[in-house]
N, C-alpha and C. Protein backbone atom coordinates (compact mmCIF):
# COMPACT_ATOMS: atom_id res chain seq x y z
N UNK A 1 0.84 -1.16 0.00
CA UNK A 1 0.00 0.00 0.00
C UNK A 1 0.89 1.23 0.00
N UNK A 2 0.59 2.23 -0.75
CA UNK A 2 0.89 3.62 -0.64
C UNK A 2 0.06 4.65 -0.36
N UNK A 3 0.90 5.35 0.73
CA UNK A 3 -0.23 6.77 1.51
C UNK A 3 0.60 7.40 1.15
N UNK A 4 0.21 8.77 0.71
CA UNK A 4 0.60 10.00 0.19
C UNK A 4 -0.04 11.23 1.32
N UNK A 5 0.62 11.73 2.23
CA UNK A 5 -0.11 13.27 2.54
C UNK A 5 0.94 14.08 2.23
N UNK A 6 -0.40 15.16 2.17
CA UNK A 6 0.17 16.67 1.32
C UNK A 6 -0.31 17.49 2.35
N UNK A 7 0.10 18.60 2.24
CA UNK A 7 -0.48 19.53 2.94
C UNK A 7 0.97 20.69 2.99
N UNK A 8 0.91 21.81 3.74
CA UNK A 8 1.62 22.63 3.52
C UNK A 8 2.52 23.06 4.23
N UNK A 9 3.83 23.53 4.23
CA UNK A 9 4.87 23.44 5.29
C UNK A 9 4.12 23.56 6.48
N UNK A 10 4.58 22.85 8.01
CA UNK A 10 4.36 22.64 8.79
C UNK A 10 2.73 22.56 9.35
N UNK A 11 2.23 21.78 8.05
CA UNK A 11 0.63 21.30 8.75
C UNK A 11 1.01 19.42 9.19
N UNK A 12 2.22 18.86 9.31
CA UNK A 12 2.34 18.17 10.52
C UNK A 12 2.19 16.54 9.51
N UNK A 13 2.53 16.89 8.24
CA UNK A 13 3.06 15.70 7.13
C UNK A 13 4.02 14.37 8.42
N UNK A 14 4.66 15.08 7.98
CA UNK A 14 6.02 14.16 8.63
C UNK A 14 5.56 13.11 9.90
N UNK A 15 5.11 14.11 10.99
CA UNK A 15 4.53 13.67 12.41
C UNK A 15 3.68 12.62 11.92
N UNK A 16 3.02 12.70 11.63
CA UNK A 16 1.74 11.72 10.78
C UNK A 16 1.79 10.76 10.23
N UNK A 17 3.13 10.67 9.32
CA UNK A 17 3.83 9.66 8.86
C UNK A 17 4.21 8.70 9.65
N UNK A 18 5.11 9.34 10.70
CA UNK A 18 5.90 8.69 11.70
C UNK A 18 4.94 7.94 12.55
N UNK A 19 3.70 8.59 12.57
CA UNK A 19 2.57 7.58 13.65
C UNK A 19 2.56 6.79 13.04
N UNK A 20 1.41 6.98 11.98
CA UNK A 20 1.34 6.13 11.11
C UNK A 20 1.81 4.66 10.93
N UNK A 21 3.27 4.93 10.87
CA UNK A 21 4.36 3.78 10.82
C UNK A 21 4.72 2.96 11.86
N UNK A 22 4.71 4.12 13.16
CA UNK A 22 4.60 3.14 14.79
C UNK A 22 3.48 2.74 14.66
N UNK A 23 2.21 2.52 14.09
CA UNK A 23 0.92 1.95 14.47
C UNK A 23 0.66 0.89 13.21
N UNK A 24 2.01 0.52 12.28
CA UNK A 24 1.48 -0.47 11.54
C UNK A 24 1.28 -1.73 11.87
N UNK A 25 0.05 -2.19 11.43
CA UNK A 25 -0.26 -3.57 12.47
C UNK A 25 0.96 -4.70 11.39
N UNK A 26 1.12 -4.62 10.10
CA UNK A 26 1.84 -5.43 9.35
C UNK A 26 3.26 -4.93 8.92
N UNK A 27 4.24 -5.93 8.42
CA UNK A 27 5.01 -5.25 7.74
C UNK A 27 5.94 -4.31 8.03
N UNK A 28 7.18 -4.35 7.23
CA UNK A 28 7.79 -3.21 7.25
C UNK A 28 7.25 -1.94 6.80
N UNK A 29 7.31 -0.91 7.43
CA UNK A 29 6.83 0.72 6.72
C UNK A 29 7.57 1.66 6.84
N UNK A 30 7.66 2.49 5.65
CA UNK A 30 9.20 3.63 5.64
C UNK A 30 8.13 4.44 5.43
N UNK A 31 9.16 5.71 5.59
CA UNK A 31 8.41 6.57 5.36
C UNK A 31 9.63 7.60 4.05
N UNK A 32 8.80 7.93 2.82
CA UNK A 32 10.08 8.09 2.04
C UNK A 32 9.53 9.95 1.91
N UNK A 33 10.83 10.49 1.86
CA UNK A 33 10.52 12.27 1.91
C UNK A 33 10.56 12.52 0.62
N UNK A 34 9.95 13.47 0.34
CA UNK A 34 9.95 13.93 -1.39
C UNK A 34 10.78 14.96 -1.71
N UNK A 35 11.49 15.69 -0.58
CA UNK A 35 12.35 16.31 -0.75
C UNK A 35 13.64 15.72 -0.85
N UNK A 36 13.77 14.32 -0.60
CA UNK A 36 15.15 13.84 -0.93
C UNK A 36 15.37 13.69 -2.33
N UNK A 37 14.25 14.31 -3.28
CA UNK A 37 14.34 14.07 -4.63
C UNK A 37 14.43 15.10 -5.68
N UNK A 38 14.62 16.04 -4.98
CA UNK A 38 15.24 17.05 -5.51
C UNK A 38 16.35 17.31 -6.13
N UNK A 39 16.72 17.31 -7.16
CA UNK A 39 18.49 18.21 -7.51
C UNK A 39 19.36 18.92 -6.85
N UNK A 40 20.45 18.43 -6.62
CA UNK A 40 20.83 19.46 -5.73
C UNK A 40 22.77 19.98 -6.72
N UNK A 41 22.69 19.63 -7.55
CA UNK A 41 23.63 20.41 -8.92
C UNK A 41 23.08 21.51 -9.26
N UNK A 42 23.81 22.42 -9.16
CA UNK A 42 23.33 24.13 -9.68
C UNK A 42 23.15 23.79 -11.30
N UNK A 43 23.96 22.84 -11.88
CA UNK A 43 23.17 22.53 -13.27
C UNK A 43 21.77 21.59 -13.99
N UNK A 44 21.68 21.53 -12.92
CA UNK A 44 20.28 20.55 -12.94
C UNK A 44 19.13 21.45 -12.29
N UNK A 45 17.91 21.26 -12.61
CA UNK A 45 16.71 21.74 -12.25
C UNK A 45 16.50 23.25 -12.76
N UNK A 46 15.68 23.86 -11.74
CA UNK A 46 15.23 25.23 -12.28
C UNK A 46 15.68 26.15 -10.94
N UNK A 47 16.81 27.39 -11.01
CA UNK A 47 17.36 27.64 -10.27
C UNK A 47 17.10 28.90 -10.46
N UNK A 48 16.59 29.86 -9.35
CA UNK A 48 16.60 31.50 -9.62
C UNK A 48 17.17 31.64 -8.44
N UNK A 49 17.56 32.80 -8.18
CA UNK A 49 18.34 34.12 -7.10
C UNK A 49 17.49 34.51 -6.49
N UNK A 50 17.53 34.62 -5.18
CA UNK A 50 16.50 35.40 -4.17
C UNK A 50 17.08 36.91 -4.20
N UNK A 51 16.15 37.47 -3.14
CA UNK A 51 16.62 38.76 -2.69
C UNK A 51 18.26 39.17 -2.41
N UNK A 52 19.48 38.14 -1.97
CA UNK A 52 20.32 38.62 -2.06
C UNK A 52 21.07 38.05 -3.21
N UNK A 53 20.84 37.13 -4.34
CA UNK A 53 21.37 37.18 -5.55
C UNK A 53 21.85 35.49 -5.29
N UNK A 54 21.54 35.50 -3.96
CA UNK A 54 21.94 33.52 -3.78
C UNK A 54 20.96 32.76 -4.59
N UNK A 55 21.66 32.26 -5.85
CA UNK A 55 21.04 31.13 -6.29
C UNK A 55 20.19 29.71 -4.92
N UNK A 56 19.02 29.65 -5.18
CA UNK A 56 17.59 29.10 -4.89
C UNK A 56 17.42 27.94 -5.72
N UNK A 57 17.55 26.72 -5.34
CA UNK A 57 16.37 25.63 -6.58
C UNK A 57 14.76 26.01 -6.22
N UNK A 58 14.21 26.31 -7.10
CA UNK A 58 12.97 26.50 -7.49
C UNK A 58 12.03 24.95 -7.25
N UNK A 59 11.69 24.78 -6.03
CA UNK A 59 11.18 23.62 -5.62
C UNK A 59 9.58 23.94 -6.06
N UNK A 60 9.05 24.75 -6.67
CA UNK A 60 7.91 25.10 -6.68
C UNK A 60 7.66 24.22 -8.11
N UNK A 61 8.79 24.43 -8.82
CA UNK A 61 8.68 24.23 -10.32
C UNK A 61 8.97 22.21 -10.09
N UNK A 62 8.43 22.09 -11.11
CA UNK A 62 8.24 20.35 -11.54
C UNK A 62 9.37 20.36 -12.15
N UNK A 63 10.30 20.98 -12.96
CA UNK A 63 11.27 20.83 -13.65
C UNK A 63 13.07 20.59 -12.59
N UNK A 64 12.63 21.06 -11.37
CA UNK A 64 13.44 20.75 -10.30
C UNK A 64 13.56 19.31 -9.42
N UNK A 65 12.56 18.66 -9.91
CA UNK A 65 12.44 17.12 -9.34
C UNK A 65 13.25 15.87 -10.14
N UNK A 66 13.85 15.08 -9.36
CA UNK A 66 14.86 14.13 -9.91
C UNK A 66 13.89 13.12 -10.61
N UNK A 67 13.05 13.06 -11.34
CA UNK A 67 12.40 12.27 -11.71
C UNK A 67 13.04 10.54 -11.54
N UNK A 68 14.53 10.16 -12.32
CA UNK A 68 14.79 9.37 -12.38
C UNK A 68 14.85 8.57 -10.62
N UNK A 69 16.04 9.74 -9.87
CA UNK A 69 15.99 9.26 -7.93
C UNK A 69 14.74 9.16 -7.37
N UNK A 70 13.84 9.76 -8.10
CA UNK A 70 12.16 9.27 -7.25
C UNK A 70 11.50 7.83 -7.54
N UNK A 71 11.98 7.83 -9.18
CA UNK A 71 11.45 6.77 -9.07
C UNK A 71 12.01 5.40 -8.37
């Protein structure tokens, strides 16, 4: 089985997970982060400059996701 929650920085993803996983009656259960699937090469993904000119990966954008490490 796969559970997916979403929700928005700190509406409590993670915590939830982690129950979740202490309360599985079967089985092994991980819990896998979607941020470990990100790019993290300044030549890979979609990268803009914030307010002080520090290059940012653009996690907003779909073009910043490791497609291949997710899957």
């Amino acid at each position: 089985m796969l559970l997916t929650l979403t929700g928005g920085a700190g509406a409590g993803r993670t915590t939830s997970a982690h129950a979740l996983v202490s309360s599985a009656v079967q089985g092994p259960a991980s819990v896998p982060h979607g941020d470990d699937d990100y790019f993290t090469a300044p030549e890979r993904g979609i990268w803009t400059c914030d307010e002080a000119g520090v290059p940012r990966l653009d996690v907003g954008d779909p073009g910043s996701v490791d497609i291949e490490r997710l899957g």
